[in-house]
PDB file of N, CA and C in Angstrom:
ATOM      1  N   UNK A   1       0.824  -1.196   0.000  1.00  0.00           N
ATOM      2  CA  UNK A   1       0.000   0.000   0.000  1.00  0.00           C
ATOM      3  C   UNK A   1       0.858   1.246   0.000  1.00  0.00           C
ATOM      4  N   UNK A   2       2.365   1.223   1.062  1.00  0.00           N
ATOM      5  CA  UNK A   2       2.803   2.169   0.908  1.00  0.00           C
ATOM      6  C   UNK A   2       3.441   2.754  -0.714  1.00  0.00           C
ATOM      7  N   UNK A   3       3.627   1.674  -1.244  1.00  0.00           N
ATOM      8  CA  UNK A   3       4.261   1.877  -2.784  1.00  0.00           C
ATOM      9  C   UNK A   3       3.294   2.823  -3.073  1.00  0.00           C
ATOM     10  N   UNK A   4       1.799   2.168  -3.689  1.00  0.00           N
ATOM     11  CA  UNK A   4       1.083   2.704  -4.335  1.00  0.00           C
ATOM     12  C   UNK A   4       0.800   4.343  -3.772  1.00  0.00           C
ATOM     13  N   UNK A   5       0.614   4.304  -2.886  1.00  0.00           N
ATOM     14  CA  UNK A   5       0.142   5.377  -1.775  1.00  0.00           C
ATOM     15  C   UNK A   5       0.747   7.030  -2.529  1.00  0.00           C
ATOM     16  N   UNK A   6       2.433   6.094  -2.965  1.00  0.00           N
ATOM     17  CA  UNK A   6       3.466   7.127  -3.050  1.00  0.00           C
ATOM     18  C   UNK A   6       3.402   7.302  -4.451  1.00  0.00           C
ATOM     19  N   UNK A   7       3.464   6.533  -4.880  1.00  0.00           N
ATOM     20  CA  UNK A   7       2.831   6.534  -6.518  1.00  0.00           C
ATOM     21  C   UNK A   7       2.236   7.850  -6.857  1.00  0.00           C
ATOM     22  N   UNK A   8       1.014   7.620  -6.058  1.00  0.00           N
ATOM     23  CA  UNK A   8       0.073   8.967  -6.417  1.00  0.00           C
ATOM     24  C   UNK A   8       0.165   9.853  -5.848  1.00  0.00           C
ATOM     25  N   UNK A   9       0.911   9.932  -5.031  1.00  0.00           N
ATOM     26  CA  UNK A   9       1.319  11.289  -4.230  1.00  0.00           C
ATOM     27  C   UNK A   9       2.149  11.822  -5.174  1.00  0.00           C
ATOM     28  N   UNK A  10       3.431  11.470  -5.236  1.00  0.00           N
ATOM     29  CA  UNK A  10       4.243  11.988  -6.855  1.00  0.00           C
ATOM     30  C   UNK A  10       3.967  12.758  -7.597  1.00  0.00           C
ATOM     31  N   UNK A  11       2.558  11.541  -8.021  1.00  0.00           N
ATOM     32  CA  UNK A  11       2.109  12.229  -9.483  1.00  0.00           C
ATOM     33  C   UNK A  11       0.666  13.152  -8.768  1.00  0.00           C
ATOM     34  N   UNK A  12       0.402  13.394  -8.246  1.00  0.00           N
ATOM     35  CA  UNK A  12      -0.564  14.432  -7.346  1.00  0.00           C
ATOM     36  C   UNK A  12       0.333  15.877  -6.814  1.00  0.00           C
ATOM     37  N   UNK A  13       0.918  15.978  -6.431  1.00  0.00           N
ATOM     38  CA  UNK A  13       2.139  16.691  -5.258  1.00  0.00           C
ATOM     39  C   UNK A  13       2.999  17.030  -6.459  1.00  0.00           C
ATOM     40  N   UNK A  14       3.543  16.362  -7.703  1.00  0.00           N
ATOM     41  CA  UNK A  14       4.634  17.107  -8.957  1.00  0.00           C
ATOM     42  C   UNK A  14       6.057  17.110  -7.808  1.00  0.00           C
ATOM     43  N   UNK A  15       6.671  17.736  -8.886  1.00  0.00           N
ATOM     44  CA  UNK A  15       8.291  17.618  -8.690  1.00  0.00           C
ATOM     45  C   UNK A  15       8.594  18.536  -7.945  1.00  0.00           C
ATOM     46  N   UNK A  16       8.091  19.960  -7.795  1.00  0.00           N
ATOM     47  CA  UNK A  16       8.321  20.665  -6.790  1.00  0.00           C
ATOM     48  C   UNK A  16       7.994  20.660  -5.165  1.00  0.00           C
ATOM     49  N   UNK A  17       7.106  19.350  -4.795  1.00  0.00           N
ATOM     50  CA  UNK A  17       6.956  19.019  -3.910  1.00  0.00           C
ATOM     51  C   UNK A  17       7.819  18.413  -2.681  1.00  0.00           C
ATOM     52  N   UNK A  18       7.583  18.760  -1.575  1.00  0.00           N
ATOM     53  CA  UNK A  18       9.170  17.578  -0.678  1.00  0.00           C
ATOM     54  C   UNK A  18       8.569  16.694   0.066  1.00  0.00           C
ATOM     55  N   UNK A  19       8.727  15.338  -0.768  1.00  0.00           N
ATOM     56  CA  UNK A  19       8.075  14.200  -0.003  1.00  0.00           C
ATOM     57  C   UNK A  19       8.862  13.236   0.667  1.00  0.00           C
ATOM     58  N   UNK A  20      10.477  14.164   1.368  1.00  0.00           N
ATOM     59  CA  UNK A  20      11.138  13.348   2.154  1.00  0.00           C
ATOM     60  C   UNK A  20      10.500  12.394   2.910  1.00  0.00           C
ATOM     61  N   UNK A  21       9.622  14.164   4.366  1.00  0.00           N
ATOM     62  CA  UNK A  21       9.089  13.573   4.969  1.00  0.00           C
ATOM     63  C   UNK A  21       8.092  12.291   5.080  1.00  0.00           C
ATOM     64  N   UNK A  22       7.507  12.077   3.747  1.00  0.00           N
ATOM     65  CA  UNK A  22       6.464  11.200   3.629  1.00  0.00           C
ATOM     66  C   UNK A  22       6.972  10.072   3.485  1.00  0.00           C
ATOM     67  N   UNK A  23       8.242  10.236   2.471  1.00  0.00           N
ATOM     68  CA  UNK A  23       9.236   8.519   1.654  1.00  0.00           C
ATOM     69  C   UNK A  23       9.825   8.234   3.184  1.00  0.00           C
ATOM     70  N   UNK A  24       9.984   8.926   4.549  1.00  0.00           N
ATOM     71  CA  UNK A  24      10.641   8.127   5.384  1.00  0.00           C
ATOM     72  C   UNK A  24       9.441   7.377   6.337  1.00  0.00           C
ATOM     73  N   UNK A  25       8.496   8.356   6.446  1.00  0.00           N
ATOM     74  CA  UNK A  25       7.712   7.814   7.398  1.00  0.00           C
ATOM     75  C   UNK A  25       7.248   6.117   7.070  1.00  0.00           C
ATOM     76  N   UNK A  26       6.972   6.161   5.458  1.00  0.00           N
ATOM     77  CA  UNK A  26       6.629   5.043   4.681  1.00  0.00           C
ATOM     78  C   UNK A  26       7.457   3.852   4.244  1.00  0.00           C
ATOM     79  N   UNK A  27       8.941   4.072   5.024  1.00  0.00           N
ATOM     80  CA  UNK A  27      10.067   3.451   4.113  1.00  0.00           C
ATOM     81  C   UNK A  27       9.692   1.729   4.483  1.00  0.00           C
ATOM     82  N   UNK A  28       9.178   1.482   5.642  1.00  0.00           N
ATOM     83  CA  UNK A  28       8.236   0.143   6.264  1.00  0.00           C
ATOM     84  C   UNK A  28       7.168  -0.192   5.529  1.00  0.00           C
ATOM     85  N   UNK A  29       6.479   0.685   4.872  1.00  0.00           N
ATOM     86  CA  UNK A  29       4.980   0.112   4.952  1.00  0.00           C
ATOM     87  C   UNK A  29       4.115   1.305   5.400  1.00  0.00           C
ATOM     88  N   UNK A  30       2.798   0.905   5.083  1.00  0.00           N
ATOM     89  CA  UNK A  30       2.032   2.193   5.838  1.00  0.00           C
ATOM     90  C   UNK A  30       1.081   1.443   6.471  1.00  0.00           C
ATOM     91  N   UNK A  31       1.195   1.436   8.064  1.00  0.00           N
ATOM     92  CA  UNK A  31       0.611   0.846   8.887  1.00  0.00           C
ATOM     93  C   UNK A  31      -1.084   1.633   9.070  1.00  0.00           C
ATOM     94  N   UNK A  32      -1.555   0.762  10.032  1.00  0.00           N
ATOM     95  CA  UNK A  32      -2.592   1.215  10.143  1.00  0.00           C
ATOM     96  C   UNK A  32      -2.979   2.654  11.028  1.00  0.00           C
ATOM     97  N   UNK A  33      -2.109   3.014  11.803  1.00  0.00           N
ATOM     98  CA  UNK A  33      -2.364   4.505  12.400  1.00  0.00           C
ATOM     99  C   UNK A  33      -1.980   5.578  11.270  1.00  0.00           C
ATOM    100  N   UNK A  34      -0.859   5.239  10.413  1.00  0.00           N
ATOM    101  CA  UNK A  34      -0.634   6.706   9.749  1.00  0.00           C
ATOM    102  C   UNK A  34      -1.679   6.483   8.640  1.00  0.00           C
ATOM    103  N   UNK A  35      -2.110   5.518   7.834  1.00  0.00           N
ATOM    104  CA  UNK A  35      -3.613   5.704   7.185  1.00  0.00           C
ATOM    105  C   UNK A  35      -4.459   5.966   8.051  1.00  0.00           C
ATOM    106  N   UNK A  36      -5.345   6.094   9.207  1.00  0.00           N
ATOM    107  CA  UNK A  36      -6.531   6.699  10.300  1.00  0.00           C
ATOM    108  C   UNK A  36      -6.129   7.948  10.050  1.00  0.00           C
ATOM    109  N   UNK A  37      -4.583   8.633  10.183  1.00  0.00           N
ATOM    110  CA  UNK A  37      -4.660   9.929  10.506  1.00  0.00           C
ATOM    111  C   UNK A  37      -4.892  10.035   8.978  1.00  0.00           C
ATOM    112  N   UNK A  38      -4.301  10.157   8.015  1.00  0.00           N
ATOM    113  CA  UNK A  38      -4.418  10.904   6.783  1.00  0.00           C
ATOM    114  C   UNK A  38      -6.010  10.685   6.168  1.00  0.00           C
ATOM    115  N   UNK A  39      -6.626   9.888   6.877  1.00  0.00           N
ATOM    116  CA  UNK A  39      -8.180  10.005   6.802  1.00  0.00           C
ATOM    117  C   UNK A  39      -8.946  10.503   7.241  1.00  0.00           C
ATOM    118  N   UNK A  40      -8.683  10.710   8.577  1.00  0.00           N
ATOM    119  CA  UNK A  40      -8.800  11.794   8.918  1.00  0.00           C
ATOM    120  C   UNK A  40      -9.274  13.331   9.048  1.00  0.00           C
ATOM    121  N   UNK A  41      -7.819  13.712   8.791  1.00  0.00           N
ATOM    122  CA  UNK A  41      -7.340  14.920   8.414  1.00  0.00           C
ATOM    123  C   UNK A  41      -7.890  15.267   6.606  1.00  0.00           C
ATOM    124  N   UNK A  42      -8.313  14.204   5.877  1.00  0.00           N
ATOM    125  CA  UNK A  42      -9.220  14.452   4.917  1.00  0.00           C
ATOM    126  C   UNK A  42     -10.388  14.526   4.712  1.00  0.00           C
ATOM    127  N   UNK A  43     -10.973  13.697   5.985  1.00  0.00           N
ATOM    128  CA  UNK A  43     -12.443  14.215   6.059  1.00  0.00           C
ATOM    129  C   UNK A  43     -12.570  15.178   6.579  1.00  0.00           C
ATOM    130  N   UNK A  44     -11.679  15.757   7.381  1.00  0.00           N
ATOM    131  CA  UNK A  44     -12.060  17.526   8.332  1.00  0.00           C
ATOM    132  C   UNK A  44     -12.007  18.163   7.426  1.00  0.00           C
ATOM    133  N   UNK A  45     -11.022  17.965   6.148  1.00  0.00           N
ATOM    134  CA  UNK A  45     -11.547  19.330   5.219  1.00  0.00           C
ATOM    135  C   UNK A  45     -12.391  19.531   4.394  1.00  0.00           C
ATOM    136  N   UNK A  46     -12.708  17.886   3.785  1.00  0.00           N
ATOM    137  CA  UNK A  46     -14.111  18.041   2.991  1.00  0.00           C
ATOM    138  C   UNK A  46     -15.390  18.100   3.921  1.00  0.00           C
ATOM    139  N   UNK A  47     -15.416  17.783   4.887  1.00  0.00           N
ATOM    140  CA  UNK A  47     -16.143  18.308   5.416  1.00  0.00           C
ATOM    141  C   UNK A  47     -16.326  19.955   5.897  1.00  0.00           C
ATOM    142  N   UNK A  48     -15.130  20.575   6.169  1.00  0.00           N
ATOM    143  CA  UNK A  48     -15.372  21.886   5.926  1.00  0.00           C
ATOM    144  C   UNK A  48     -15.389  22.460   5.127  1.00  0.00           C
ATOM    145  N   UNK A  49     -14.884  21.508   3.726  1.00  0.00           N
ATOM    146  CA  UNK A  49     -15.428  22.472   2.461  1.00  0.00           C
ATOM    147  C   UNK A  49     -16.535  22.491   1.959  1.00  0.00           C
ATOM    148  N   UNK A  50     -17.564  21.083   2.065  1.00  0.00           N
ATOM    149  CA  UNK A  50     -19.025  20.186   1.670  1.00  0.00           C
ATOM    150  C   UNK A  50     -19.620  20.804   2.468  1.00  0.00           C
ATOM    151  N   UNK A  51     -19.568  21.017   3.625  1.00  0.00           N
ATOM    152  CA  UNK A  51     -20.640  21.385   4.531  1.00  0.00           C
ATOM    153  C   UNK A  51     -21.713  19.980   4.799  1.00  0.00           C
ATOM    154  N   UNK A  52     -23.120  20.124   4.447  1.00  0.00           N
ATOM    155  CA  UNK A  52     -23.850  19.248   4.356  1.00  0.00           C
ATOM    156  C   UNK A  52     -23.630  18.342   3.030  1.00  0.00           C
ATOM    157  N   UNK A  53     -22.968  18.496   2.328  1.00  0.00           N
ATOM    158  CA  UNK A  53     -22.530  17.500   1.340  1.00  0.00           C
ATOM    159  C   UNK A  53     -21.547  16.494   1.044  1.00  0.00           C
ATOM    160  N   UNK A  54     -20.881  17.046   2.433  1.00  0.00           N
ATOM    161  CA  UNK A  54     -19.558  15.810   2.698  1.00  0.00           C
ATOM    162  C   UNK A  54     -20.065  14.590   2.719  1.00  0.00           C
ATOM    163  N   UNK A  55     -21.062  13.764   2.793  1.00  0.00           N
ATOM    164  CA  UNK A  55     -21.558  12.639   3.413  1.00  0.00           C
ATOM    165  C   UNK A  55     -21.471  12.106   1.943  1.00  0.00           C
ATOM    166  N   UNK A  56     -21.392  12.480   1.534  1.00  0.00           N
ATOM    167  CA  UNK A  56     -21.563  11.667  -0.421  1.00  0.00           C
ATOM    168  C   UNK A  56     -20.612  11.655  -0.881  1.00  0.00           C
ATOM    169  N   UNK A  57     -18.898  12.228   0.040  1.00  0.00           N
ATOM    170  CA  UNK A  57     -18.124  12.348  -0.270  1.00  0.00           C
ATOM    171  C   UNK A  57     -17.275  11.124   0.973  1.00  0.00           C
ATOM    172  N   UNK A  58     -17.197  10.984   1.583  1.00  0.00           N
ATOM    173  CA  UNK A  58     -17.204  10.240   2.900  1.00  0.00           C
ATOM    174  C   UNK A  58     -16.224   8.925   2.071  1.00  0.00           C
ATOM    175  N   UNK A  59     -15.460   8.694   2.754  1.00  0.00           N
ATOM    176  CA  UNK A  59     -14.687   7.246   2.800  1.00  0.00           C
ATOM    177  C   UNK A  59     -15.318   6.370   3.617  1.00  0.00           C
ATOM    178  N   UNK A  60     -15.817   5.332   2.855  1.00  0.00           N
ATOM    179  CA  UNK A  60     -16.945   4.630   4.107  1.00  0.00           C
ATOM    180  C   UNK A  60     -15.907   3.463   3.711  1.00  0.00           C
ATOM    181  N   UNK A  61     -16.091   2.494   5.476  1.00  0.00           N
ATOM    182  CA  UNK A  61     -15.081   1.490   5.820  1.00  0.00           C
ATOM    183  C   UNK A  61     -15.897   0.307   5.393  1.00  0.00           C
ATOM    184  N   UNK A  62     -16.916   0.173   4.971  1.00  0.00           N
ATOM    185  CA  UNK A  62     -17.725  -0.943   5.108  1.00  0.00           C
ATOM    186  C   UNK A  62     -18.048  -1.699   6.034  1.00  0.00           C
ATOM    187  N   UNK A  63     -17.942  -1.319   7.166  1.00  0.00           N
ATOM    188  CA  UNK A  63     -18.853  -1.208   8.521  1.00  0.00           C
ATOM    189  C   UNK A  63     -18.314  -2.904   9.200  1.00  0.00           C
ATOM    190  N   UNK A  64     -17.536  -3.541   8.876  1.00  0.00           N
ATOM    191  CA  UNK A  64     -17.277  -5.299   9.227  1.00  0.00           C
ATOM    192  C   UNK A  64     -15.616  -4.873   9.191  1.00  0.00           C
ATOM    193  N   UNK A  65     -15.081  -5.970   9.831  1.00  0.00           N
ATOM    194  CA  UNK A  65     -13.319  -6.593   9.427  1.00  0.00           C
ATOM    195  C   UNK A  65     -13.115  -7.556   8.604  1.00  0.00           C
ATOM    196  N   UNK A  66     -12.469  -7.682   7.871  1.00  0.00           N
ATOM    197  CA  UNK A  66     -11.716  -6.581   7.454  1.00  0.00           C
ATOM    198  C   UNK A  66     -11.906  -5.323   7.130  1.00  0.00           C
ATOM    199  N   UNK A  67     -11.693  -4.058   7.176  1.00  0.00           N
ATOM    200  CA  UNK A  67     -12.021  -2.910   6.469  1.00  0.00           C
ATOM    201  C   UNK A  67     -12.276  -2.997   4.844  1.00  0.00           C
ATOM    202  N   UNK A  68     -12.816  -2.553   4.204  1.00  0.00           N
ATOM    203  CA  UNK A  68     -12.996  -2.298   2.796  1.00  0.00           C
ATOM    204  C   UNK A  68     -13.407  -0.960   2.511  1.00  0.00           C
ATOM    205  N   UNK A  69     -12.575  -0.353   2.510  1.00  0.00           N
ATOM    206  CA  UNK A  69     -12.463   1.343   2.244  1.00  0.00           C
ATOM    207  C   UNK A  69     -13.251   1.466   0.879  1.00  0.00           C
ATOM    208  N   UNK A  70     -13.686   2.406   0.807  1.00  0.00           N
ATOM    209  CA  UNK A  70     -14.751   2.809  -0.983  1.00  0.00           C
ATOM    210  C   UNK A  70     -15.554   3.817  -0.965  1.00  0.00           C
ATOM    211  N   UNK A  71     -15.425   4.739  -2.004  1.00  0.00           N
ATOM    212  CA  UNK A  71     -16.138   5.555  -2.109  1.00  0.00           C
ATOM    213  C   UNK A  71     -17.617   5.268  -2.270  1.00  0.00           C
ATOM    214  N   UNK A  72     -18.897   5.494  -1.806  1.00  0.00           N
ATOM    215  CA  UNK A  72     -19.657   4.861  -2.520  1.00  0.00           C
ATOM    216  C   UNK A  72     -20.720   5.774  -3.415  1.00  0.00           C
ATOM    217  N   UNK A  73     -19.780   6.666  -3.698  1.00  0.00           N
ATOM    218  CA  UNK A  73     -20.144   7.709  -5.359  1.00  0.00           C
ATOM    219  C   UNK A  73     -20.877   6.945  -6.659  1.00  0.00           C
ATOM    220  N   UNK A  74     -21.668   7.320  -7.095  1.00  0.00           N
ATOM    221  CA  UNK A  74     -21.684   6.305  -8.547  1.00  0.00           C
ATOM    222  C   UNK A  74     -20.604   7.068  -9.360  1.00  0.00           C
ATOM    223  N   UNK A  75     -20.593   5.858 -10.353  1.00  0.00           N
ATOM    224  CA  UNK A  75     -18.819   6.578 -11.470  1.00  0.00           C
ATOM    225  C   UNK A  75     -18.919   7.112 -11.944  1.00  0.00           C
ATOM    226  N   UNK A  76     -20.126   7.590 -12.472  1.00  0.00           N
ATOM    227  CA  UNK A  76     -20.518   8.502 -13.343  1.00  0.00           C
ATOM    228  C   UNK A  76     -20.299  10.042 -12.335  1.00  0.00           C
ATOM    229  N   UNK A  77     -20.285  10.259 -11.320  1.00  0.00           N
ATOM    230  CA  UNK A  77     -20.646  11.530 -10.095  1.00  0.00           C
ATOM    231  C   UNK A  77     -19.106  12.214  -9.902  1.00  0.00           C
ATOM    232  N   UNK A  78     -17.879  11.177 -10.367  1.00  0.00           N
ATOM    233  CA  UNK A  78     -16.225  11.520 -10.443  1.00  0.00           C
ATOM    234  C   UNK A  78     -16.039  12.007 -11.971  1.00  0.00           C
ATOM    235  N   UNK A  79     -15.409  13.458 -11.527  1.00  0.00           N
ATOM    236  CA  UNK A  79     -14.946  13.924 -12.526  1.00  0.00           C
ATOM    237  C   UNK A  79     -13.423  14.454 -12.427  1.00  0.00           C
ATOM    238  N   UNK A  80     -12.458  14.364 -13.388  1.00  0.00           N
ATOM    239  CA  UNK A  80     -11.240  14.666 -13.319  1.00  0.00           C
ATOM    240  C   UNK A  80     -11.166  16.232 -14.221  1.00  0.00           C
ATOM    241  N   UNK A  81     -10.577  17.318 -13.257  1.00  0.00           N
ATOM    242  CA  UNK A  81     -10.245  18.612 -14.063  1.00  0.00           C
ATOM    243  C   UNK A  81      -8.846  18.527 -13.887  1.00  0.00           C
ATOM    244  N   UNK A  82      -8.411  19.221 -14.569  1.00  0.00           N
ATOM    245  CA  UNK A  82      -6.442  19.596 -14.491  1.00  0.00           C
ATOM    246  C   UNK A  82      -6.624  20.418 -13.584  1.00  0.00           C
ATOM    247  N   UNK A  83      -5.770  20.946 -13.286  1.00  0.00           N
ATOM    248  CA  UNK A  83      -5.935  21.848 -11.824  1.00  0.00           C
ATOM    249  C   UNK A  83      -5.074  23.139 -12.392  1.00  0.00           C
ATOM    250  N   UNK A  84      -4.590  24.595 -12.015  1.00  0.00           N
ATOM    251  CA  UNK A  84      -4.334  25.381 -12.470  1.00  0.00           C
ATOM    252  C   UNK A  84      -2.619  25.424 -11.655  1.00  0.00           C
ATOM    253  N   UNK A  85      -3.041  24.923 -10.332  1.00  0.00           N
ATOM    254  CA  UNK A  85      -1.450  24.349  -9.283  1.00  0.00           C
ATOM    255  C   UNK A  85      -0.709  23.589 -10.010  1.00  0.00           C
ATOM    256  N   UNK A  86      -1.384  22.658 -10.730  1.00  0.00           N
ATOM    257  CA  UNK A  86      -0.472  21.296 -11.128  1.00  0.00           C
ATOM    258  C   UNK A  86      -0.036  22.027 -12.551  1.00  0.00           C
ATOM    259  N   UNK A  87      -0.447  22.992 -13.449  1.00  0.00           N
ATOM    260  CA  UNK A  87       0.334  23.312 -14.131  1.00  0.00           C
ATOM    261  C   UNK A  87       1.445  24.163 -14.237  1.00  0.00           C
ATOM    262  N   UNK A  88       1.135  24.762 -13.054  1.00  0.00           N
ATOM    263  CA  UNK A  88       2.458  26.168 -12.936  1.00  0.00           C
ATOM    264  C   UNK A  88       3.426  25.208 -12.019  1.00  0.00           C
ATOM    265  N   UNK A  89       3.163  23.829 -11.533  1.00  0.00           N
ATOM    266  CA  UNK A  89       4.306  23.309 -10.579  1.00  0.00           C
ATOM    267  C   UNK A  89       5.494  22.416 -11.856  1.00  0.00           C
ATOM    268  N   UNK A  90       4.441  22.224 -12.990  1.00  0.00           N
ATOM    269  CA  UNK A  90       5.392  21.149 -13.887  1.00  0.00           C
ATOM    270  C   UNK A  90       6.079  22.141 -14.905  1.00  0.00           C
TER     271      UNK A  90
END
């Protein structure tokens, strides 16, 4: 998980980014406390950005153990824009 994790951070975050801190914390693996926090700390902001609409945005665990993390968006409701950051960083 940590591979992938970093994968898209990379290519999310660009070359001007410093993902020391992140490539060391991860150099093990990414256990289960530092994924809780970065989930976190992502629902506090869509939730302060959604307001009452965060809930459709929500990382739901699938409620049993194992966890099964998933958006449960329909696919059609995800849309990808370029961002105006990610072009002035490349």
């Amino acid at each position: 998980w940590a591979q992938r994790y970093l994968r898209e951070y990379r290519h999310i975050a660009g070359r001007m980014a410093d993902l020391e801190a992140t490539e060391r914390a991860l150099k093990n693996g990414m256990d289960g406390e530092y994924f809780s926090m970065r989930k976190s700390k992502l629902e506090r902001r869509l939730k302060a950005a959604l307001g009452p609409a965060f809930d459709a945005y929500r990382i739901h665990d699938g409620g049993v153990r194992p966890r099964r993390y998933a958006l449960t968006l329909m696919p059609d409701a995800v849309r990808f824009i370029e961002d105006v950051a990610f072009k002035e960083a490349s």
